[in-house]
C-alpha atoms as a PDB file:
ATOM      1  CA  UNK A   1      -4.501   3.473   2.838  1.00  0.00           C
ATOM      2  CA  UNK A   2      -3.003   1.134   5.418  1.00  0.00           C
ATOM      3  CA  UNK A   3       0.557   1.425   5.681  1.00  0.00           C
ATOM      4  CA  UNK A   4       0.499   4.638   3.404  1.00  0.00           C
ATOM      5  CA  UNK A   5       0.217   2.505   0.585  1.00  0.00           C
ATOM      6  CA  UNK A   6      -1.483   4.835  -1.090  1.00  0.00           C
ATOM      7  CA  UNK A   7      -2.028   8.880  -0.378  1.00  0.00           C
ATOM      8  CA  UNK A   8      -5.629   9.516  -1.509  1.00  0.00           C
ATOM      9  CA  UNK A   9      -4.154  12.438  -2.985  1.00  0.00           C
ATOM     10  CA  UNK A  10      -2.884  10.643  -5.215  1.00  0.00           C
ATOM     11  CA  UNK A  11      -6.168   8.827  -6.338  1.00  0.00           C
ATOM     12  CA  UNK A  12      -9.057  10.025  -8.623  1.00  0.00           C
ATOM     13  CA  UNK A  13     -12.286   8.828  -8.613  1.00  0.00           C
ATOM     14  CA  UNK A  14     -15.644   8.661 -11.132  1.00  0.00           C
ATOM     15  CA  UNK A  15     -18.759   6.947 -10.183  1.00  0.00           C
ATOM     16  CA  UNK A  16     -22.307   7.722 -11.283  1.00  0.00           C
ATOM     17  CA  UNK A  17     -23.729   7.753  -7.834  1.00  0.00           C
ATOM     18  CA  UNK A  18     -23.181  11.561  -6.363  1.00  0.00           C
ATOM     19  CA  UNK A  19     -23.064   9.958  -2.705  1.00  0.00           C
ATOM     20  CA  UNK A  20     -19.892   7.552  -3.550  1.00  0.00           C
ATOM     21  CA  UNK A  21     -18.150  10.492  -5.069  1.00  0.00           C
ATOM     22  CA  UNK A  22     -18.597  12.505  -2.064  1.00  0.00           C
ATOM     23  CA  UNK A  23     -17.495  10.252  -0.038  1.00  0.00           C
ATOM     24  CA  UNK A  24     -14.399   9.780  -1.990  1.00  0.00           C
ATOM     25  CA  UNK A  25     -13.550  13.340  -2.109  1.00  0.00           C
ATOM     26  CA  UNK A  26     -14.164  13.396   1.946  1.00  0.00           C
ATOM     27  CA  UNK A  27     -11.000  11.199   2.031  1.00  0.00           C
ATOM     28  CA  UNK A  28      -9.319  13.860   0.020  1.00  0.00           C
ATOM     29  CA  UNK A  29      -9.492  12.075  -3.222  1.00  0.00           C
ATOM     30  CA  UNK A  30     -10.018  13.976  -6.414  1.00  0.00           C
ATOM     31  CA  UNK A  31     -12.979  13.966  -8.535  1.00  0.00           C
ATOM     32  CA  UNK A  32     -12.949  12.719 -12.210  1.00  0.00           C
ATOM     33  CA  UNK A  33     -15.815  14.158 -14.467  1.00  0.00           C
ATOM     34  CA  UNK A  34     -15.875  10.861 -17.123  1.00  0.00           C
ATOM     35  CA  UNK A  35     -14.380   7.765 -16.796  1.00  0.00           C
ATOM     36  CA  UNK A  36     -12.394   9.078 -19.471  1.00  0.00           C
ATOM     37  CA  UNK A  37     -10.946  11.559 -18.026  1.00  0.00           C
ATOM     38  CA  UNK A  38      -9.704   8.561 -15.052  1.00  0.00           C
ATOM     39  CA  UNK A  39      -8.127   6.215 -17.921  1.00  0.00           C
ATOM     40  CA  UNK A  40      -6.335   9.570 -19.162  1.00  0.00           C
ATOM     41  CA  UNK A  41      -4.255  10.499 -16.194  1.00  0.00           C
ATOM     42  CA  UNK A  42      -4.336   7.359 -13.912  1.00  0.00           C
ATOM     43  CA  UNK A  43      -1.890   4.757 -14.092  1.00  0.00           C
ATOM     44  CA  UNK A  44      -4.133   1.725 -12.492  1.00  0.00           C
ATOM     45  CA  UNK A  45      -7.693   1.899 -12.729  1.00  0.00           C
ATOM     46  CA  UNK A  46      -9.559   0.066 -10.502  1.00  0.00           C
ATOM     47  CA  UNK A  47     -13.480  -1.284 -12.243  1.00  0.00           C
ATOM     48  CA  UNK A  48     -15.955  -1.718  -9.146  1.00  0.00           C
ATOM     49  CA  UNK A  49     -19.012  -1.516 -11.471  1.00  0.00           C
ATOM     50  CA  UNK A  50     -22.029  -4.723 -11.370  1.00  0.00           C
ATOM     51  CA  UNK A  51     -21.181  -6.668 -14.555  1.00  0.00           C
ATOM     52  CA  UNK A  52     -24.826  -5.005 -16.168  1.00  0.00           C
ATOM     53  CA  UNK A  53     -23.372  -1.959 -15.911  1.00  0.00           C
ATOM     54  CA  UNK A  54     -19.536  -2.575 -18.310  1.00  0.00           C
ATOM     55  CA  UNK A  55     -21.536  -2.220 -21.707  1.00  0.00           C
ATOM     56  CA  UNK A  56     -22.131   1.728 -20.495  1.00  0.00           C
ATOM     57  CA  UNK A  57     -18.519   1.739 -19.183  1.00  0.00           C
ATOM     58  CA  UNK A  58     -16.400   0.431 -21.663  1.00  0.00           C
ATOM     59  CA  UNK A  59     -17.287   2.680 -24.915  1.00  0.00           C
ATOM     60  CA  UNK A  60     -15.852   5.399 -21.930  1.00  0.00           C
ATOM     61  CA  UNK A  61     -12.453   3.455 -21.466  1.00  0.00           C
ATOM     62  CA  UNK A  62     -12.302   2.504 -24.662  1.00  0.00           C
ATOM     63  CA  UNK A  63     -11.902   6.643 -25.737  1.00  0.00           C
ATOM     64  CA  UNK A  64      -8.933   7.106 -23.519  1.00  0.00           C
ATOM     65  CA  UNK A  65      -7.293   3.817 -24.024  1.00  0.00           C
ATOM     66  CA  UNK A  66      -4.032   2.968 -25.700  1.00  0.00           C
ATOM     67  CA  UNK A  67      -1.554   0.343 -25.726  1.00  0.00           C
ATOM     68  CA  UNK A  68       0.714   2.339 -22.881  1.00  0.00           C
ATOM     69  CA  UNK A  69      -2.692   3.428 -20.876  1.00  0.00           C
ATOM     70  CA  UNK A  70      -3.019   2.443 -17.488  1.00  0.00           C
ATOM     71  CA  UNK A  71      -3.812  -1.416 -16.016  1.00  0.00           C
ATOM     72  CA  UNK A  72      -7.384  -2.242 -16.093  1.00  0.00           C
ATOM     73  CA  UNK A  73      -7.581  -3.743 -12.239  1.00  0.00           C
ATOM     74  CA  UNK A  74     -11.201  -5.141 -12.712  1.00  0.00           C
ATOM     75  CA  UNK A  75     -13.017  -6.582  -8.746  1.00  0.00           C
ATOM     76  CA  UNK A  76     -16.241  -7.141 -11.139  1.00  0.00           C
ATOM     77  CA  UNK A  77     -17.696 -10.537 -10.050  1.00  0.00           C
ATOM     78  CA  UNK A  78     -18.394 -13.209 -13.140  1.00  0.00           C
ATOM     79  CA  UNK A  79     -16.598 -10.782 -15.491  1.00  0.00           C
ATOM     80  CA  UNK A  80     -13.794 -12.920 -17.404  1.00  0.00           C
ATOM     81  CA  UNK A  81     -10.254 -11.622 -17.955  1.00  0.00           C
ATOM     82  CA  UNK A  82     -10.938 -12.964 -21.800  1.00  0.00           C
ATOM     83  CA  UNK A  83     -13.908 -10.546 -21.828  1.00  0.00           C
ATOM     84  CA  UNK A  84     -12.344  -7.217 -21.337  1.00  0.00           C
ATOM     85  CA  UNK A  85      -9.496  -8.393 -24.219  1.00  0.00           C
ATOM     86  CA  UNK A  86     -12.656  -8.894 -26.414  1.00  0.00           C
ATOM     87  CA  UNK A  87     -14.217  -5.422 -25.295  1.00  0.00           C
ATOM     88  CA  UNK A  88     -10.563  -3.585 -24.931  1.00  0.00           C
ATOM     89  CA  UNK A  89      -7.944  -4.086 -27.845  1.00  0.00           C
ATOM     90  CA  UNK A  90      -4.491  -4.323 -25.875  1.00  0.00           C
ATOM     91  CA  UNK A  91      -5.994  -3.739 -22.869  1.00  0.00           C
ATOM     92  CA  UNK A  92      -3.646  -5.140 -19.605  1.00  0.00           C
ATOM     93  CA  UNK A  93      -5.955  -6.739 -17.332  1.00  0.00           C
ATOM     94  CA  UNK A  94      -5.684  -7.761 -13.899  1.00  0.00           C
ATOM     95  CA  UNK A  95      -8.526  -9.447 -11.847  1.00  0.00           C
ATOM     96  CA  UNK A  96      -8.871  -9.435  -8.146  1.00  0.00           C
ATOM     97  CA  UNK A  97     -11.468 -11.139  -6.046  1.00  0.00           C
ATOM     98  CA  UNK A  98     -11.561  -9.839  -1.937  1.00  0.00           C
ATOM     99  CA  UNK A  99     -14.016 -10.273   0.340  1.00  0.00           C
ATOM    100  CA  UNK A 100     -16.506  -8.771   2.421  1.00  0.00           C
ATOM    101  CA  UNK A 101     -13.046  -8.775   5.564  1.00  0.00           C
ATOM    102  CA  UNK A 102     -11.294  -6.540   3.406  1.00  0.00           C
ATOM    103  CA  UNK A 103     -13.277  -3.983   5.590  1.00  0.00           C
ATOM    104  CA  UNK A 104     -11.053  -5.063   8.540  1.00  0.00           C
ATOM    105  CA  UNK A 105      -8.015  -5.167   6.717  1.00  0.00           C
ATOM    106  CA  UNK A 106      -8.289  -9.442   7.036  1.00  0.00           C
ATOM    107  CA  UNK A 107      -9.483 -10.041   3.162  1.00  0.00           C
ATOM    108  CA  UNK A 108      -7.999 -13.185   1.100  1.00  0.00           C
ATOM    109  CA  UNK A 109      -7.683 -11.832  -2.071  1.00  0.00           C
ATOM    110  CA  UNK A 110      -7.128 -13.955  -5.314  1.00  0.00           C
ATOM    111  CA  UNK A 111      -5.337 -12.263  -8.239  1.00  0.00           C
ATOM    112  CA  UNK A 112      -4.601 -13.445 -12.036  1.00  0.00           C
ATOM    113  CA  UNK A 113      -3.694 -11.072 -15.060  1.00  0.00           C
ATOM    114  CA  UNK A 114      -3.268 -11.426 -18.663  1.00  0.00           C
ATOM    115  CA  UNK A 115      -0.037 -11.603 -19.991  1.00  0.00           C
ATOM    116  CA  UNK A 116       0.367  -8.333 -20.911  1.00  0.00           C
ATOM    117  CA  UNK A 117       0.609  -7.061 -17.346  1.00  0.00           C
ATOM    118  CA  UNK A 118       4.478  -6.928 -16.575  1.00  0.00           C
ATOM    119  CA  UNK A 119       5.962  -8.456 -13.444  1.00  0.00           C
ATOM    120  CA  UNK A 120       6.367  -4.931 -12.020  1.00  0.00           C
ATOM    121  CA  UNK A 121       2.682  -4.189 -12.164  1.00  0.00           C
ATOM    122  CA  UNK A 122       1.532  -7.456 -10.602  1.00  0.00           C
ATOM    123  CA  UNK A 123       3.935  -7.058  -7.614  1.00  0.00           C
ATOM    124  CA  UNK A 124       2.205  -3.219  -7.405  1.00  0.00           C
ATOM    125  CA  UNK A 125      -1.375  -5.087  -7.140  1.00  0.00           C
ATOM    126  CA  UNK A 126      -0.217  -7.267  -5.038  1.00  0.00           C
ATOM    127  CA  UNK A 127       1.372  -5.107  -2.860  1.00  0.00           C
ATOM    128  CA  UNK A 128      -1.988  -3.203  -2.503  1.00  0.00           C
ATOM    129  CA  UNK A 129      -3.911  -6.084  -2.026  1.00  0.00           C
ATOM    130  CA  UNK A 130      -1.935  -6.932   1.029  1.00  0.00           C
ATOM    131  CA  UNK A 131      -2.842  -3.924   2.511  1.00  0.00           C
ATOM    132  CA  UNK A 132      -6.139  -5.050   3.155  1.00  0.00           C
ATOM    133  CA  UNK A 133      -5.331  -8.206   4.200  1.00  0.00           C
ATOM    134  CA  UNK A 134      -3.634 -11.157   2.273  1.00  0.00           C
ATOM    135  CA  UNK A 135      -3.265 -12.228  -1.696  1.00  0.00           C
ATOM    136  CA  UNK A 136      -2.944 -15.197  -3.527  1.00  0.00           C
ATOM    137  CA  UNK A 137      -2.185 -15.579  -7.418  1.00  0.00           C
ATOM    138  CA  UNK A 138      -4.273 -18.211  -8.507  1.00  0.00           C
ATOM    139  CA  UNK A 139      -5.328 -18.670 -12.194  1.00  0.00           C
ATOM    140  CA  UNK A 140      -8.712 -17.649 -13.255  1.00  0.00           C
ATOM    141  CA  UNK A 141      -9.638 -21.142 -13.928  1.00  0.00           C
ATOM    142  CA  UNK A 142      -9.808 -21.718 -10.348  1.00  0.00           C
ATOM    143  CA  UNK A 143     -11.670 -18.330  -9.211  1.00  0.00           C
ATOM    144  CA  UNK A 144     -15.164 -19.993  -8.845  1.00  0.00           C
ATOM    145  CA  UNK A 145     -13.904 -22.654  -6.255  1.00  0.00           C
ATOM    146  CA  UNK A 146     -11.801 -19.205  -4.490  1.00  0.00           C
ATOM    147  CA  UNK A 147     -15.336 -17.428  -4.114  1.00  0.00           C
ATOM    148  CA  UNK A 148     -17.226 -20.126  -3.037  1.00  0.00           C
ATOM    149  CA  UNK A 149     -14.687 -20.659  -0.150  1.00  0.00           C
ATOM    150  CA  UNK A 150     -12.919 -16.801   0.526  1.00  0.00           C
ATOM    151  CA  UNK A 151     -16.189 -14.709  -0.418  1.00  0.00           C
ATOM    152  CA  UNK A 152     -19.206 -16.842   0.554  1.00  0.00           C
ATOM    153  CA  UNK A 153     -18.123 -18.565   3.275  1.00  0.00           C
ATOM    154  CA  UNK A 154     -17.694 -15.869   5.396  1.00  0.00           C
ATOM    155  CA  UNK A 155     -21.541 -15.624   5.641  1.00  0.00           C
ATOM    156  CA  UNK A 156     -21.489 -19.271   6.372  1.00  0.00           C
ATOM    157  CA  UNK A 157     -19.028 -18.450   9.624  1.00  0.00           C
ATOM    158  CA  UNK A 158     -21.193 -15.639  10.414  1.00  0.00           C
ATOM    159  CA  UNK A 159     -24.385 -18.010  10.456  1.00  0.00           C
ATOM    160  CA  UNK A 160     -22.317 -20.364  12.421  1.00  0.00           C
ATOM    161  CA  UNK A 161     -21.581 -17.989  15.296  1.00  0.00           C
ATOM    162  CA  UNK A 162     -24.654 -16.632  15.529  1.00  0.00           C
ATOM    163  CA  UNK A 163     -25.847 -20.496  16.283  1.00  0.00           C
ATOM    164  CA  UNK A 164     -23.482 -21.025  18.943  1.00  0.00           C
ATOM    165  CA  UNK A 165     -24.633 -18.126  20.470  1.00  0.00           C
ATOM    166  CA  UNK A 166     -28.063 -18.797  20.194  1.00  0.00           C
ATOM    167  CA  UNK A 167     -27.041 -22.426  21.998  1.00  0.00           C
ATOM    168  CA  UNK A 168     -25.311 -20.350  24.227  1.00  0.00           C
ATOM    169  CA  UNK A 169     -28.087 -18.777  25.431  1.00  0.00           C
ATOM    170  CA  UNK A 170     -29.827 -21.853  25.504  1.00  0.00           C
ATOM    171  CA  UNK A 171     -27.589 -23.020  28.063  1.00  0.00           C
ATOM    172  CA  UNK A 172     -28.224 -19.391  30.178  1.00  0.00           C
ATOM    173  CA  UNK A 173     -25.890 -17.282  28.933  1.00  0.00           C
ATOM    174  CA  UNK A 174     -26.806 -13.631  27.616  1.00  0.00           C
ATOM    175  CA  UNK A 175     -26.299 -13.137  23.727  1.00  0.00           C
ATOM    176  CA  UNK A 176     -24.084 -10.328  23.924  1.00  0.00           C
ATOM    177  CA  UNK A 177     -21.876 -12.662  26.251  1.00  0.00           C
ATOM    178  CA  UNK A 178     -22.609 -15.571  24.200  1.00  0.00           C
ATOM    179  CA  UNK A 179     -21.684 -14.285  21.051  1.00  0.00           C
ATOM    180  CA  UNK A 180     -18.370 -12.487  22.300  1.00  0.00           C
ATOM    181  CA  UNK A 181     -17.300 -15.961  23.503  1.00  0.00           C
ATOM    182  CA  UNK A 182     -18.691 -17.518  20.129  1.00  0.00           C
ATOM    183  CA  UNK A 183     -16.140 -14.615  18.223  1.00  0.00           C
ATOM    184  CA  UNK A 184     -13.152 -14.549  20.198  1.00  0.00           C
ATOM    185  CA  UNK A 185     -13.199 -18.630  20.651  1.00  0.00           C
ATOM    186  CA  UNK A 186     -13.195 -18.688  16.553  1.00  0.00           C
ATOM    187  CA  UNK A 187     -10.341 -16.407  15.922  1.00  0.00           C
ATOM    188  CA  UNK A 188      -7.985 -18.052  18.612  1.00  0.00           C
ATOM    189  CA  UNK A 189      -8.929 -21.539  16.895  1.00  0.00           C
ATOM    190  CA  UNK A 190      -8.010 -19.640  13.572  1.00  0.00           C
ATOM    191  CA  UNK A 191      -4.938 -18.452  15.025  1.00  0.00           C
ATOM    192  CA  UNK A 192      -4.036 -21.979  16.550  1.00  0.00           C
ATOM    193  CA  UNK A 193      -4.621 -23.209  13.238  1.00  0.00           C
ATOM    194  CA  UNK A 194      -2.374 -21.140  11.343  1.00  0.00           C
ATOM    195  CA  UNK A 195       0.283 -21.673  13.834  1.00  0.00           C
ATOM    196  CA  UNK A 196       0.062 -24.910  13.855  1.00  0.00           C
ATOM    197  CA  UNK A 197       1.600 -27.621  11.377  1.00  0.00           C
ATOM    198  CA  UNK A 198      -0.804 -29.658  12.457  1.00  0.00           C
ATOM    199  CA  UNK A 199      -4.050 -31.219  10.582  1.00  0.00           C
ATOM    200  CA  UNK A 200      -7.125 -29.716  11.622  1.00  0.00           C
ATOM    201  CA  UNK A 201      -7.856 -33.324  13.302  1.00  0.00           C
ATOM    202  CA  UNK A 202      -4.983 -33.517  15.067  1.00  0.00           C
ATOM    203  CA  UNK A 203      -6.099 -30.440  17.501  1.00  0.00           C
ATOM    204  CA  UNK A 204      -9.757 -31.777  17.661  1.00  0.00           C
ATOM    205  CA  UNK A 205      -8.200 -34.553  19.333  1.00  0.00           C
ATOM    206  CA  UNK A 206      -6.066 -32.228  21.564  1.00  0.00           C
ATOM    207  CA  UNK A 207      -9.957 -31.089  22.883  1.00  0.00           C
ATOM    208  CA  UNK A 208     -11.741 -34.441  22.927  1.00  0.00           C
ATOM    209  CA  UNK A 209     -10.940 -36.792  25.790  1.00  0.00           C
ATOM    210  CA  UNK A 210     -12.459 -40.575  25.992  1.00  0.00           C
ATOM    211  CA  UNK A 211     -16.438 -40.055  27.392  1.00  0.00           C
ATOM    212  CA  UNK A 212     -16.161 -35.927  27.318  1.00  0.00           C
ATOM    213  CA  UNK A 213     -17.949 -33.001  26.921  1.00  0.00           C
ATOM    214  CA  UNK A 214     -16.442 -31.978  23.543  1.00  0.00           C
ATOM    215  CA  UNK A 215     -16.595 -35.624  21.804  1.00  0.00           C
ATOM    216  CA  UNK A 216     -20.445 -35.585  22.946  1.00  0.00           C
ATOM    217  CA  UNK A 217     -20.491 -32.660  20.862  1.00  0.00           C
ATOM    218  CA  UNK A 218     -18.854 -33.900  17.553  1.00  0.00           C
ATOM    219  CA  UNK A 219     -21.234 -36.863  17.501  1.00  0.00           C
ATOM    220  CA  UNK A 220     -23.860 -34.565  17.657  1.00  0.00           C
ATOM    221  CA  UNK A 221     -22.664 -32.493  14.126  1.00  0.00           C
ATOM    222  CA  UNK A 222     -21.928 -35.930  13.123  1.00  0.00           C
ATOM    223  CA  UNK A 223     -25.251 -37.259  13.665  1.00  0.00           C
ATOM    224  CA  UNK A 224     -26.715 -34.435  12.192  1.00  0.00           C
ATOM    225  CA  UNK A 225     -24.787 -34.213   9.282  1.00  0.00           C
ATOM    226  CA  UNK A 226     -22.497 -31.210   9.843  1.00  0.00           C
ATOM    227  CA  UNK A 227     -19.748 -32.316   7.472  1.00  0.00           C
ATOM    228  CA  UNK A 228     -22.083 -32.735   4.959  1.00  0.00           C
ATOM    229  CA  UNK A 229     -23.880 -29.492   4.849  1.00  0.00           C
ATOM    230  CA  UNK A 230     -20.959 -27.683   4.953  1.00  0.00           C
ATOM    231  CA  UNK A 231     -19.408 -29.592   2.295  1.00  0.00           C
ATOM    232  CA  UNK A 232     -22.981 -29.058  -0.349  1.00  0.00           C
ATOM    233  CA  UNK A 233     -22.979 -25.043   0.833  1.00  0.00           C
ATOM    234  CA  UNK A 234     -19.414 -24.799  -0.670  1.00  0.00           C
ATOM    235  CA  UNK A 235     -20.263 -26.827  -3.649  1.00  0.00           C
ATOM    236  CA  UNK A 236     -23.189 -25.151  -4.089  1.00  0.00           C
ATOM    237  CA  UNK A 237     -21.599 -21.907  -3.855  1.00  0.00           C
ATOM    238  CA  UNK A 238     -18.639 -22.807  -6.903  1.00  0.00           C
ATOM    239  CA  UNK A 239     -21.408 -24.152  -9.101  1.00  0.00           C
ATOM    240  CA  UNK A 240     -23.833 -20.591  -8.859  1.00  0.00           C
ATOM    241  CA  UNK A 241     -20.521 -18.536  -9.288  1.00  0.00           C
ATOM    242  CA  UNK A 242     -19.318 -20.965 -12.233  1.00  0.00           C
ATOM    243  CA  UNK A 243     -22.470 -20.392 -14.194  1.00  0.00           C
ATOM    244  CA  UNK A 244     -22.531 -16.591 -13.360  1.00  0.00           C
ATOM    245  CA  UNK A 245     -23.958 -14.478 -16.486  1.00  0.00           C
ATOM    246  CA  UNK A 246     -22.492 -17.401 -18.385  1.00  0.00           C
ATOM    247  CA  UNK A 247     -23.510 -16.403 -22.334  1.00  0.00           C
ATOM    248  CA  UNK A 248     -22.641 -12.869 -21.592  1.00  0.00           C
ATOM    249  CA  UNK A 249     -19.475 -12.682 -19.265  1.00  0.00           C
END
């Protein structure tokens, strides 16, 4: 892993699909021949299963588990920290929520636990979470607002750029060159951003000067109601995840 976090030699892995397992043991990672036998001699174990798929899983853990057995480290959308203390007696739970940029080592990862986790083992997680990118302890109350903003947004950016270049082509550019522009313009305004102490507003104004090119522009998302759309995806996003599987999980 990034930064040699974490030797795959020093992982084990179990999954029901033959292809995911091969792939793990590619990276020199051992295979496990039960879930079991992972909760046995593991001391984190990471749950990447759909939520449809725990009531199979859990009777597994549930053989191997023990009140000094390993942290449950569950990335299973919708699936409550409560629920695993109802399915695992003692069980130390700690949730994490990435996204899809974890893949470029640029994720925004939330993280909450139980209080059984000890300080220790949170700063572990967290630690590995930054490999990938950044983390951010936030309490699970507020994990349906995180996804709608760290893990579906993303798709909303991607939409957005492949607009612009569309526009951009529009305008005679080639997509390839369109979109490039489109990417790199978005992660130096990121960058700029973060830099900055400034309100987002305050460096739209740096851009926009009386009668020019880019205020033409903002009335035009104005007019069109850019705010707003942007504003009811997001919402709409929290209130899908907030009702998620909600009599089960």
């Amino acid at each position: 892993m990034k930064n040699g976090f974490l030797n795959p030699q020093d992982s084990i892995v179990y999954d029901i699909n033959p292809a995911a397992t091969r792939f793990a043991q590619s990276l020199g990672m051992a295979k496990a021949e039960s879930a079991s036998a992972v909760v046995s001699s593991a001391e984190y174990v990471q749950l990447g299963v759909k939520p449809q798929n725990l009531d199979e899983l859990i009777p597994q853990i549930n053989q191997s588990y023990h009140p000094t057995a390993p942290v449950l480290v569950s990335i299973c959308a919708g699936v409550s920290i409560e629920k695993y203390e109802q399915m695992i007696p003692d069980a130390r739970v700690l949730r994490l929520m990435p996204n899809l940029n974890a893949a470029v080592g640029q994720s925004i990862t939330a993280i909450c636990a139980n209080a059984r986790v000890g300080a220790g083992e949170f700063q572990t997680i967290e630690a590995y979470c930054n490999c990938f990118g950044t983390s951010l302890h936030l309490p699970e109350s507020q994990f349906s607002a995180f996804c709608a903003l760290a893990s579906s947004a993303p798709a909303f950016v991607f939409l957005f750029i492949d607009e612009l270049a569309r526009a951009g082509v529009a305008c005679g550019l080639t997509k390839s060159i369109a979109q490039q522009i489109a990417v790199q313009m978005l992660m130096g305004s990121a960058a700029n951003l973060r830099q900055s102490d400034s309100h987002p507003y305050a460096l739209i104004d740096k851009v926009c000067s009386p009668g020019g090119t880019t205020i033409a522009g903002i009335d035009k998302l104005r007019e069109h109601g850019f705010a707003h759309a942007v504003s009811q995806a997001v919402k709409a996003a929290y209130t899908r995840d907030a009702a998620f599987s909600p009599t089960k999980y």
